[in-house]
C-alpha atoms as a PDB file:
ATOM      1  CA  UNK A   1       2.891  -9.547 -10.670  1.00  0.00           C
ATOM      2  CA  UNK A   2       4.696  -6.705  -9.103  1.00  0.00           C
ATOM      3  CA  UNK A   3       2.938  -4.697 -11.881  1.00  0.00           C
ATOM      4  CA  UNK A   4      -0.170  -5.627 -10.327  1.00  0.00           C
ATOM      5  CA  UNK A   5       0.604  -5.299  -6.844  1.00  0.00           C
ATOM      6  CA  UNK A   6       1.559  -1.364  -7.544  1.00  0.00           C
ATOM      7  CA  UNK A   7      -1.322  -0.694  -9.776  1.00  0.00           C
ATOM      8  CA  UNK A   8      -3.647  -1.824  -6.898  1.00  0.00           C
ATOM      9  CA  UNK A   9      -1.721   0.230  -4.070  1.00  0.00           C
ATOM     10  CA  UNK A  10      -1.678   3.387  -6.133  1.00  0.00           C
ATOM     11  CA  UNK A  11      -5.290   3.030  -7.286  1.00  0.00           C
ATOM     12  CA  UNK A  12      -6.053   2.730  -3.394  1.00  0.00           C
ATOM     13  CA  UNK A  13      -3.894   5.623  -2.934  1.00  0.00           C
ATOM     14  CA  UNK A  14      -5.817   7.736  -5.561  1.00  0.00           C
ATOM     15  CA  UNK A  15      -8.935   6.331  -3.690  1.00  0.00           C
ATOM     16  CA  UNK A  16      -7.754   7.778  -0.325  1.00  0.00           C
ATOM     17  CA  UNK A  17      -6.939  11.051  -1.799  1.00  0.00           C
ATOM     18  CA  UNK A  18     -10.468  11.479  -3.367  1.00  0.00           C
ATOM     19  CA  UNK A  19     -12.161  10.630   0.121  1.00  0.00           C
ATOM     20  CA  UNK A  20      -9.386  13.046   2.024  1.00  0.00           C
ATOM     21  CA  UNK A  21     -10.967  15.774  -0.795  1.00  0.00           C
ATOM     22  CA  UNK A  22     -14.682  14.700  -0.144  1.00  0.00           C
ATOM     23  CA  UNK A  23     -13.830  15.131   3.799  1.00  0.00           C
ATOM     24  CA  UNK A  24     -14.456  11.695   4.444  1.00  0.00           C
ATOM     25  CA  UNK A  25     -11.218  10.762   6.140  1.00  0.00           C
ATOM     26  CA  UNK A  26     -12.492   7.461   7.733  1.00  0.00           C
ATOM     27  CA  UNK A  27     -12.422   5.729   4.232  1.00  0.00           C
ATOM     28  CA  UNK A  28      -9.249   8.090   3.011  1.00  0.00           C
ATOM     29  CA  UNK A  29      -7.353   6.716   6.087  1.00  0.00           C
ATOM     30  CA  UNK A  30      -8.660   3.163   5.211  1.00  0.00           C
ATOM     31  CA  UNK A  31      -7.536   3.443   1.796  1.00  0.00           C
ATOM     32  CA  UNK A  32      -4.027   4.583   2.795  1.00  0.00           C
ATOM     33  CA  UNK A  33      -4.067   1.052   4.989  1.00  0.00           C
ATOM     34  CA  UNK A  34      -5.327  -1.210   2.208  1.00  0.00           C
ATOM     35  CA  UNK A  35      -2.872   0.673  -0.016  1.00  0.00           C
ATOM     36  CA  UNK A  36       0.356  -0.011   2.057  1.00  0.00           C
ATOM     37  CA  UNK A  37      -0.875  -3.565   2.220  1.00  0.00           C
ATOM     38  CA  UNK A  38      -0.475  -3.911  -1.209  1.00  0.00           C
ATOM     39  CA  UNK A  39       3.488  -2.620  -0.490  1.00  0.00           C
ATOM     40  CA  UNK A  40       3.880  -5.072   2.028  1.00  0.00           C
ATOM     41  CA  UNK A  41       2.370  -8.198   0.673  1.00  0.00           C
ATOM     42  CA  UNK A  42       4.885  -7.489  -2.240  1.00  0.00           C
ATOM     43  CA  UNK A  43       7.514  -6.770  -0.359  1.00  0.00           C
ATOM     44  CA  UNK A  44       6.874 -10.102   1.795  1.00  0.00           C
ATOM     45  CA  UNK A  45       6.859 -11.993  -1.317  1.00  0.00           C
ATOM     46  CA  UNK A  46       9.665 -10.258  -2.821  1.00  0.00           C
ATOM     47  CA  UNK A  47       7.914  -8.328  -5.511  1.00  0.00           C
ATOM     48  CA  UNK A  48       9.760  -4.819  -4.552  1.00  0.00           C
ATOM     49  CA  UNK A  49      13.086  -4.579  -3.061  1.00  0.00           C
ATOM     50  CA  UNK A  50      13.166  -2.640   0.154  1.00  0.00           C
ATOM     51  CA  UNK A  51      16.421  -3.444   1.058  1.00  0.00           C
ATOM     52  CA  UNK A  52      15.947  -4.740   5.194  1.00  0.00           C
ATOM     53  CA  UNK A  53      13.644  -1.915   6.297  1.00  0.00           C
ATOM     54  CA  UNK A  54      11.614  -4.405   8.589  1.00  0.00           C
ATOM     55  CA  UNK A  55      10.692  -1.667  10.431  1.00  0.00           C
ATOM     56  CA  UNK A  56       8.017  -0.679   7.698  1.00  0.00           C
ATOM     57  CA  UNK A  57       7.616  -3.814   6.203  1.00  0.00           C
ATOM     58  CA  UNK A  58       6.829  -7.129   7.236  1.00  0.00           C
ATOM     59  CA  UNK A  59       9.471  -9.146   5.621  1.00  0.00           C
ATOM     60  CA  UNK A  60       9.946 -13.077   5.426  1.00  0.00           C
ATOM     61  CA  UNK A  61      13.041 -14.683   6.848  1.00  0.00           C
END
């Protein structure tokens, strides 16, 4: 599952780089979002270990 969570953050990622490229930084920006969302929902669900950072991570209790 964690597998999963990075391959769809980094694909996002990619995505946002493509758009920064194309000069369409509305979607690269959004892209960057959805992308960290990945991060976080794994991190949430304790996928990736990011030790306590709760400041860039929303992490469960």
């Amino acid at each position: 599952m964690a597998d999963d969570f990075y391959r769809m953050a980094k694909a996002y990622f990619n995505d946002a780089g493509h758009f920064f490229d194309e000069g369409d930084h509305v979607n690269a920006f959004a892209c960057v979002n959805y992308a960290h969302g990945w991060l976080d929902a794994g991190a949430r669900l304790g996928l990736f270990d990011v030790g306590e950072d709760d400041q860039l991570f929303t992490l469960s209790e």
